[in-house]
Protein backbone atom coordinates (compact mmCIF):
# COMPACT_ATOMS: atom_id res chain seq x y z
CA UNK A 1 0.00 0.00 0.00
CA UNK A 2 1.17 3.43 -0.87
CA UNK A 3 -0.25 6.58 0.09
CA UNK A 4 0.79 9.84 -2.35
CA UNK A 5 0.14 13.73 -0.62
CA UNK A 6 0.45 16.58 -2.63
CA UNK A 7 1.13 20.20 -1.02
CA UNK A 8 1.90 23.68 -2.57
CA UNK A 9 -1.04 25.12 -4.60
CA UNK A 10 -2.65 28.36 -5.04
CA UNK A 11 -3.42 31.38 -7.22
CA UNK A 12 -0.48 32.73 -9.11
CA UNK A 13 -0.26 35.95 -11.72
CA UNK A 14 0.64 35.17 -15.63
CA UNK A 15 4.08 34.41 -15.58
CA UNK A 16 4.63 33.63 -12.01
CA UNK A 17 5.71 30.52 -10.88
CA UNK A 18 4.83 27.72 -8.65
CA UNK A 19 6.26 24.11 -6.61
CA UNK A 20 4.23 21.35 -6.19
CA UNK A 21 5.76 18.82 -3.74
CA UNK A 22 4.23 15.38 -3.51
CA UNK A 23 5.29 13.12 -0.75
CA UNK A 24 4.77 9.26 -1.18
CA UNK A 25 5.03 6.34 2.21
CA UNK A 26 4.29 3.07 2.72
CA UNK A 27 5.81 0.41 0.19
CA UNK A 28 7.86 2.99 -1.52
CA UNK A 29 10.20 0.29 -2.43
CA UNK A 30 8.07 -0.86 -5.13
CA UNK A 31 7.44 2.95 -6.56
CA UNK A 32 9.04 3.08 -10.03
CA UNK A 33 7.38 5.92 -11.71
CA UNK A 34 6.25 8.95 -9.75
CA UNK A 35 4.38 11.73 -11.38
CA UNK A 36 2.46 14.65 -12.11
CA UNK A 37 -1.09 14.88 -13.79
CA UNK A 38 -3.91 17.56 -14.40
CA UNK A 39 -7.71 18.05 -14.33
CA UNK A 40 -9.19 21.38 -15.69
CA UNK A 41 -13.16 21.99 -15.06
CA UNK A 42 -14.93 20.12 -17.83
CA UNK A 43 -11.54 18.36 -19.74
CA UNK A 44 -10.33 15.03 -19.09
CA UNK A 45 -7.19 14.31 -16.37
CA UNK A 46 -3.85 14.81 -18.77
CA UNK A 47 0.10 14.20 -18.30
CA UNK A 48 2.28 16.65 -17.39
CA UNK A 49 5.49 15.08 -16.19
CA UNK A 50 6.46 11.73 -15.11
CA UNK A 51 9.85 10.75 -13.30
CA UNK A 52 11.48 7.06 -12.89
CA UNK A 53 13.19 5.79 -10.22
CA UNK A 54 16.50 6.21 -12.42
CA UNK A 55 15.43 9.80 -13.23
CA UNK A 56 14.58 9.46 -17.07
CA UNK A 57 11.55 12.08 -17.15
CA UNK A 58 8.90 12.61 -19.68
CA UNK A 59 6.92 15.87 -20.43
CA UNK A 60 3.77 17.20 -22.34
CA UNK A 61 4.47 18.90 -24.86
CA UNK A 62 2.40 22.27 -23.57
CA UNK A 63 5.07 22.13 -20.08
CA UNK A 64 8.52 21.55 -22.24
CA UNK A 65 10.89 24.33 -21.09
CA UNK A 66 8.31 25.82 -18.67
CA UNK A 67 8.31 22.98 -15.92
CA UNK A 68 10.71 20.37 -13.76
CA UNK A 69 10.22 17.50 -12.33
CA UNK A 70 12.84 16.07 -9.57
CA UNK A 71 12.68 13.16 -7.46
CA UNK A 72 13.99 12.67 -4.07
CA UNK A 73 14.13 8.84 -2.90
CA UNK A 74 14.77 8.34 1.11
CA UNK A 75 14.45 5.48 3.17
CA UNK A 76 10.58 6.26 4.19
CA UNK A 77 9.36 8.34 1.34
CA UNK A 78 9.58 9.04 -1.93
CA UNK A 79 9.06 13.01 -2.94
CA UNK A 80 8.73 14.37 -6.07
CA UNK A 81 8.95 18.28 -7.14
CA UNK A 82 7.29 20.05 -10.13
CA UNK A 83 8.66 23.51 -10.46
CA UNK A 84 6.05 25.33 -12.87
CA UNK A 85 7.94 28.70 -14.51
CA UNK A 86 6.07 30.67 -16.66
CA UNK A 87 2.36 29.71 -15.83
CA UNK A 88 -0.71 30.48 -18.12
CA UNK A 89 -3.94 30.56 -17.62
CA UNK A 90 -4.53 27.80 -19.56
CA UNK A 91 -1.93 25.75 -16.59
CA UNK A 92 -5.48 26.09 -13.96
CA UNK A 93 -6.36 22.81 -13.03
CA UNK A 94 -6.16 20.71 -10.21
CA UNK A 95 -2.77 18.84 -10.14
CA UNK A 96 -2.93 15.52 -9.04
CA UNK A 97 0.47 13.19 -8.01
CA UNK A 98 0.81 9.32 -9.14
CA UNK A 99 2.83 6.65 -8.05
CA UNK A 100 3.18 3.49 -9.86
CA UNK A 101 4.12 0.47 -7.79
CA UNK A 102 2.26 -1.90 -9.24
CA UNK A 103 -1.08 -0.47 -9.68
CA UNK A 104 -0.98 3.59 -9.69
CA UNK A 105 -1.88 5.36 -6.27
CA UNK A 106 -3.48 8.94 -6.29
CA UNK A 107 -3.04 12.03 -4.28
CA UNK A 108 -6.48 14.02 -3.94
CA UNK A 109 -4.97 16.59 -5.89
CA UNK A 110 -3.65 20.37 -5.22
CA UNK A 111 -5.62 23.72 -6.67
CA UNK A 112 -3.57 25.71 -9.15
CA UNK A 113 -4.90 28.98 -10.47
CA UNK A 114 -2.96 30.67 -12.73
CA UNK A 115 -5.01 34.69 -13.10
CA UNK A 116 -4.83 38.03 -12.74
């Protein structure tokens, strides 16, 4: 069993920038891929950065250049960062944290606003 807790949300101006932290416990030995997804009101849940256990990452194409993902592996818990640079509107949605350790776990998700 894994459990995945996302912190660091909130409402941001047009070209500010943001870090979402997500902290994973429990079996975190069998976490390979950790990772970031979004929800926007009325659109499905999308990709927007993944991160393996060896640190090969994987973006969307609308976060290239704009966001990081980093990975932190300790003993008790796994913790993954997504520094957002550059936010848009069009970056509001909820941001939700996976880790996949043999089936995918799910944070309940952090609020991002991106508005002036």
């Amino acid at each position: 069993q894994v459990q995945v807790v996302e912190s660091g949300g909130g409402l941001v101006q047009p070209g500010g920038s943001l870090r979402l932290s997500c902290a994973a416990s429990g079996s975190i030995f069998k976490i390979y891929t950790m990772g970031w997804y979004r929800q926007a009101p009325g659109k499905q849940r999308e990709l927007v950065a993944t991160i393996t256990r060896a640190g090969y990452t994987n973006y969307a194409d609308s976060v290239k250049d704009r966001f990081t993902i980093s990975r932190e592996n300790a003993k008790i818990t796994a913790t993954v960062h997504l520094q957002m640079n550059s936010l848009k509107p069009e970056d509001t949605a909820v941001y939700y944290c996976s880790a996949d350790a043999l089936k995918t776990y799910w944070g309940r998700g952090t609020q991002v606003t991106v508005s002036s």
